[in-house]
Protein backbone atom coordinates (compact mmCIF):
# COMPACT_ATOMS: atom_id res chain seq x y z
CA UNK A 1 0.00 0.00 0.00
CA UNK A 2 1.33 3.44 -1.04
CA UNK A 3 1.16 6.61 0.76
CA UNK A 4 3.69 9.32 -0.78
CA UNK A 5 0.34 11.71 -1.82
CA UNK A 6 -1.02 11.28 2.08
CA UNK A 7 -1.18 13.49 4.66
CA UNK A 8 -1.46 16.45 3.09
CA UNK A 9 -2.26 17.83 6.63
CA UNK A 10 -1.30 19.91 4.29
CA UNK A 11 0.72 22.45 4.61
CA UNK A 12 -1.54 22.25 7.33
CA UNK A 13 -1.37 24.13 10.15
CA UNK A 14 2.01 26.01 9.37
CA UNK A 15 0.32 28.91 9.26
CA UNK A 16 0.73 32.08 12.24
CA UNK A 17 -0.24 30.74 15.82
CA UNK A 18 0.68 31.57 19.51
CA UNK A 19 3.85 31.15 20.44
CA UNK A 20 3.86 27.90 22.15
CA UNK A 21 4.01 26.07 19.15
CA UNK A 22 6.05 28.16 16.74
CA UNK A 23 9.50 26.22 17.07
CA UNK A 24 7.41 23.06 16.40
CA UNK A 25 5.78 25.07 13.14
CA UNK A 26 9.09 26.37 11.65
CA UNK A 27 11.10 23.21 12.04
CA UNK A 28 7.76 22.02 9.47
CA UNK A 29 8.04 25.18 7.25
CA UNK A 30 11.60 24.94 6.30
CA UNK A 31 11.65 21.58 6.06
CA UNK A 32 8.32 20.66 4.32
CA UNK A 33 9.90 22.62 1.39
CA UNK A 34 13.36 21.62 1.23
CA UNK A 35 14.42 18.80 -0.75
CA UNK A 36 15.57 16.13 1.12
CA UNK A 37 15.94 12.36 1.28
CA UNK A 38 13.89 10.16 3.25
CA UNK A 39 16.21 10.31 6.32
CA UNK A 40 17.06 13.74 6.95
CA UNK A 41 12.76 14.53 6.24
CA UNK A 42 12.29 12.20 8.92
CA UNK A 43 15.36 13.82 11.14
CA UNK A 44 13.33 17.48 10.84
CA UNK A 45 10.07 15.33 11.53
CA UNK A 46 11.27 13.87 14.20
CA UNK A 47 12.42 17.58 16.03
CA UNK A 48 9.12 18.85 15.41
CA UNK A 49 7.38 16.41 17.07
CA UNK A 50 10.10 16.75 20.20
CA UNK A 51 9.27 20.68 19.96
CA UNK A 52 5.42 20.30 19.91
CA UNK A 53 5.71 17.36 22.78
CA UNK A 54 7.70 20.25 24.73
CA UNK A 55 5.15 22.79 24.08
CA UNK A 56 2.37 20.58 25.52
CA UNK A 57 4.34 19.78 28.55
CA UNK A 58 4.79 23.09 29.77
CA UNK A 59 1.00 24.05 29.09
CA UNK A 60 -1.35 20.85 28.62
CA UNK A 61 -4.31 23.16 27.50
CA UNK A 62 -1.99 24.44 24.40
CA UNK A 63 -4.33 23.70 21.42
CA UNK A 64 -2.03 24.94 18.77
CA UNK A 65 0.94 22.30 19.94
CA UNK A 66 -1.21 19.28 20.18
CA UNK A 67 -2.48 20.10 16.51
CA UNK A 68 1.43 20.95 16.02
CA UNK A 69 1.82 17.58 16.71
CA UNK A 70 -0.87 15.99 14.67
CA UNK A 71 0.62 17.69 11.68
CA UNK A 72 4.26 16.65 12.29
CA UNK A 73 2.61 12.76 12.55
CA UNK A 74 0.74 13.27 9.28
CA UNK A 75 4.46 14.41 7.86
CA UNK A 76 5.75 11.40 9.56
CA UNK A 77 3.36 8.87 7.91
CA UNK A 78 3.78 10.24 4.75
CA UNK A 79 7.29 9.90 4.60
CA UNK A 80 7.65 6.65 6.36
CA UNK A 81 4.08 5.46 4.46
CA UNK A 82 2.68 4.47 8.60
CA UNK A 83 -0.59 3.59 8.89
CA UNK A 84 -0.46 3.91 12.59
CA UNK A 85 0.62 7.47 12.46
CA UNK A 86 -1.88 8.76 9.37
CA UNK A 87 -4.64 7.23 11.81
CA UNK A 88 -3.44 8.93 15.19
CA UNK A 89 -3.15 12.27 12.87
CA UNK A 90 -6.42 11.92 11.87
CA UNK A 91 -7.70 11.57 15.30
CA UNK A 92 -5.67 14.50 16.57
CA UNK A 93 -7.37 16.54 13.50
CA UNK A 94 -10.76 15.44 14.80
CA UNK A 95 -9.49 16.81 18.51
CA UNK A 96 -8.74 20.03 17.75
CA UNK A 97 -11.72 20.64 15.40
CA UNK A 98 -13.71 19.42 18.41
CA UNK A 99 -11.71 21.93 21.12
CA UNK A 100 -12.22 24.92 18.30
CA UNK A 101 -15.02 24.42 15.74
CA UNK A 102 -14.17 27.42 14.08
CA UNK A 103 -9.83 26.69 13.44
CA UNK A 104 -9.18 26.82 9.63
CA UNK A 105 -6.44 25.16 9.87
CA UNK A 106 -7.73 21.88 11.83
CA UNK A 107 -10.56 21.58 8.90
CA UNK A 108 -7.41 22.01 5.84
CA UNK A 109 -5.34 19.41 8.01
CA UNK A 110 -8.35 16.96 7.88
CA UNK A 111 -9.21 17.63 4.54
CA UNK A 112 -6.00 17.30 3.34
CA UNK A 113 -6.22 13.52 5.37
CA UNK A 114 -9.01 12.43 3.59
CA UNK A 115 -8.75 13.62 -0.11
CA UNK A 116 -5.38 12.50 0.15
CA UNK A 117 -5.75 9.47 0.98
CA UNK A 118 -8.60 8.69 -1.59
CA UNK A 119 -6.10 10.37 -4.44
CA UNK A 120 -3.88 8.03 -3.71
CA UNK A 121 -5.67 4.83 -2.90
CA UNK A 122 -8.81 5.59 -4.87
CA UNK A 123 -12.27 6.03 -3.12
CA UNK A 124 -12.91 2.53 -2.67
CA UNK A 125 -9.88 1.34 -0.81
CA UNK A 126 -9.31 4.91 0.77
CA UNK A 127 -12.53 3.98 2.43
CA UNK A 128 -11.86 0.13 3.88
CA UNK A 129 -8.35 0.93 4.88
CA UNK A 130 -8.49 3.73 6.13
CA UNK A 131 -12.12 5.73 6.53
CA UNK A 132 -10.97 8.50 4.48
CA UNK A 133 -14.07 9.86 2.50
CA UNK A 134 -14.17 12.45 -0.46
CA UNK A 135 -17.39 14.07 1.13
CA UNK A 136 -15.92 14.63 3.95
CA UNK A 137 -12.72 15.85 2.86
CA UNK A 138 -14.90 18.17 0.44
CA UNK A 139 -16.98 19.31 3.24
CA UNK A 140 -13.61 19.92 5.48
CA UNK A 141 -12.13 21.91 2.83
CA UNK A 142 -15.44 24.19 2.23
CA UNK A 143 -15.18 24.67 5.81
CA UNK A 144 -11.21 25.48 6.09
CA UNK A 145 -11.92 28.17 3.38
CA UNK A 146 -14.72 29.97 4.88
CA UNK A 147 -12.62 30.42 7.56
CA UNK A 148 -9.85 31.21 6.37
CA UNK A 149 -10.31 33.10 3.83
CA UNK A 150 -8.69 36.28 4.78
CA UNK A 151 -5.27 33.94 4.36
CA UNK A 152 -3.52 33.23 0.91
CA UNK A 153 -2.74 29.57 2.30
CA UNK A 154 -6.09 28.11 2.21
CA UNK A 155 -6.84 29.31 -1.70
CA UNK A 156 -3.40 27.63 -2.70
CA UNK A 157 -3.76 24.17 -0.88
CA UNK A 158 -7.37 24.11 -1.85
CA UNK A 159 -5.98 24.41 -5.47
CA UNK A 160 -3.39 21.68 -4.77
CA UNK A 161 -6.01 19.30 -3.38
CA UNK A 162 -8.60 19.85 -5.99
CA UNK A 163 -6.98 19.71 -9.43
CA UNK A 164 -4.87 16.81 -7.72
CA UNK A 165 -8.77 14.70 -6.97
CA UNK A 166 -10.23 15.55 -10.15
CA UNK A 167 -7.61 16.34 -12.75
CA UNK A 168 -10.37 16.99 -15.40
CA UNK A 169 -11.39 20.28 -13.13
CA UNK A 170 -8.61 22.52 -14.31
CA UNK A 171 -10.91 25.66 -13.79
CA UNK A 172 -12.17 25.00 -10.50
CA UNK A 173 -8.59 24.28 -9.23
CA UNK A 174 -7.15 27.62 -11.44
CA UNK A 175 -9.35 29.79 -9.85
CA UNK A 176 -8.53 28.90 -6.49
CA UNK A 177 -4.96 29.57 -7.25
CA UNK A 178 -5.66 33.01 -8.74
CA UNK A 179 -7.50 33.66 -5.34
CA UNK A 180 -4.43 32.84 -3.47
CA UNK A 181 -2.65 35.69 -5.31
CA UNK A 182 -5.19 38.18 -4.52
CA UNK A 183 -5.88 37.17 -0.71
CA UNK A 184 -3.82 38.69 1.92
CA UNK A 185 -0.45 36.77 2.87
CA UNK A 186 0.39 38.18 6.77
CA UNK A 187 2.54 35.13 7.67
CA UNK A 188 5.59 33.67 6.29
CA UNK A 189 3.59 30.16 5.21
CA UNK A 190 1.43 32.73 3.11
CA UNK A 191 3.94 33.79 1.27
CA UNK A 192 5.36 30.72 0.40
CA UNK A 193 1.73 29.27 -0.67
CA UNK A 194 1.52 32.33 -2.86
CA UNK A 195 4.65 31.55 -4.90
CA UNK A 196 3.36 27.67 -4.97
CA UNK A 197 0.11 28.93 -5.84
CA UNK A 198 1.84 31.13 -8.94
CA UNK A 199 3.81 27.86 -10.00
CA UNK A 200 0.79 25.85 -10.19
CA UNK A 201 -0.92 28.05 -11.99
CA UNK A 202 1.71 28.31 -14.72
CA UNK A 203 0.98 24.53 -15.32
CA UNK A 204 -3.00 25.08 -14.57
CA UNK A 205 -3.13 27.40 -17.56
CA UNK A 206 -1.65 24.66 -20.14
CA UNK A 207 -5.10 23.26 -19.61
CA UNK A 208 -3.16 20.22 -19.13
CA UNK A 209 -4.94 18.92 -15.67
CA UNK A 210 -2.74 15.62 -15.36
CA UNK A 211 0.36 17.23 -15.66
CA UNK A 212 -0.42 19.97 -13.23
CA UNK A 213 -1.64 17.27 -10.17
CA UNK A 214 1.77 16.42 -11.03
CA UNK A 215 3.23 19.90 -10.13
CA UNK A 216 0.89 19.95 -7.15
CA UNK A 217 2.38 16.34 -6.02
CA UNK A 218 5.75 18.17 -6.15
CA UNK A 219 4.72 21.61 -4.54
CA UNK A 220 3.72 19.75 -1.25
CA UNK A 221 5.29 19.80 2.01
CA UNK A 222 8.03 16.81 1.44
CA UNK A 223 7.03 16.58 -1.93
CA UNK A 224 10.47 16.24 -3.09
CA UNK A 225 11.65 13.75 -0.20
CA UNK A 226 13.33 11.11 -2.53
């Protein structure tokens, strides 16, 4: 069973929070988008997960590092291809959606769980394996972007996600990418989504949808982990 498009809990979550989880959140940033082989991903992986654990320990209540730590799992089972760890990231998704009904960034990171998991598995199997559901990660995303929306990150995975589900729906997933590029970028994972978001849509605007879920592949966090 293959997981390299899983756990796109996204890009998830790297986005501006309090403080008590930002060592855990840059350790992701700069290493979700450095090329890297397997080992030294899972080295960076492995120190976010440390920092978040740290984060917790000082202040149990700290939302933002427990969902810190869900995201650096999801990294974690997407490198390594764990079942175990894209199931506890799921759950820890689920938790902080439950603590804060209204955090965009909990509904991307489960969105992001299921619709990757069915691009890569296919709905069928995504669904006996693993639970993962299109609907849901549909739903999730709708949510994450009403949200958000004030935040170029959410357009520019949303793009990523969508043209990678349904390459045939080039416009759907180009027009989410030229929102990006209007929408505010206030944090540092904004700004990086924005210049994913313009490389994307380079390839969007070929009209060639199979070769730009290919881009998108490549354009998420550990993408280029070989």
């Amino acid at each position: 069973m293959q997981f390299r498009a899983l756990a796109f809990g996204l890009l998830l979550v790297l986005i501006a929070s309090p403080a008590a989880a930002e060592n855990a959140r840059d350790l992701l940033m700069n290493a979700a988008f450095t090329p890297s082989n397997k080992a030294t991903a899972l080295g960076r992986i492995d120190q976010a997960i440390k920092s978040a654990d740290a984060a917790v320990a000082r202040n149990p209540g700290d939302q933002e590092g427990r969902l810190q730590r869900a995201v650096a799992i999801s990294y974690r089972g997407k490198v390594s291809r764990s079942r175990s760890d894209l199931m506890a990231a799921r759950r820890g998704f689920e938790a902080a959606i439950a603590s804060d009904p209204r955090n965009a960034e909990a509904y991307m990171a489960l969105a992001g769980w299921h619709l990757g998991v069915v691009v890569e598995l296919g709905p069928f199997l995504a669904r006996t394996a693993l639970g993962a559901s299109r609907a849901k990660g549909l739903e999730a995303l709708e949510r994450s972007l009403a949200l958000g929306g004030d935040h170029a990150f959410f357009p520019a995975a949303a793009s990523m996600l969508r043209i990678q589900l349904d390459p045939n729906d080039v416009g759907c997933a180009e027009r989410l990418a030229e929102a990006a590029l209007k929408t505010g970028a206030p944090t540092p994972i904004d700004r990086v989504m924005q210049r994913q978001a313009t490389t994307l849509l380079a390839s969007l605007r070929t009209g060639n949808g199979t070769v730009a879920a290919e881009t998108a592949k490549l354009l998420l966090p550990f993408g280029r982990v070989r």
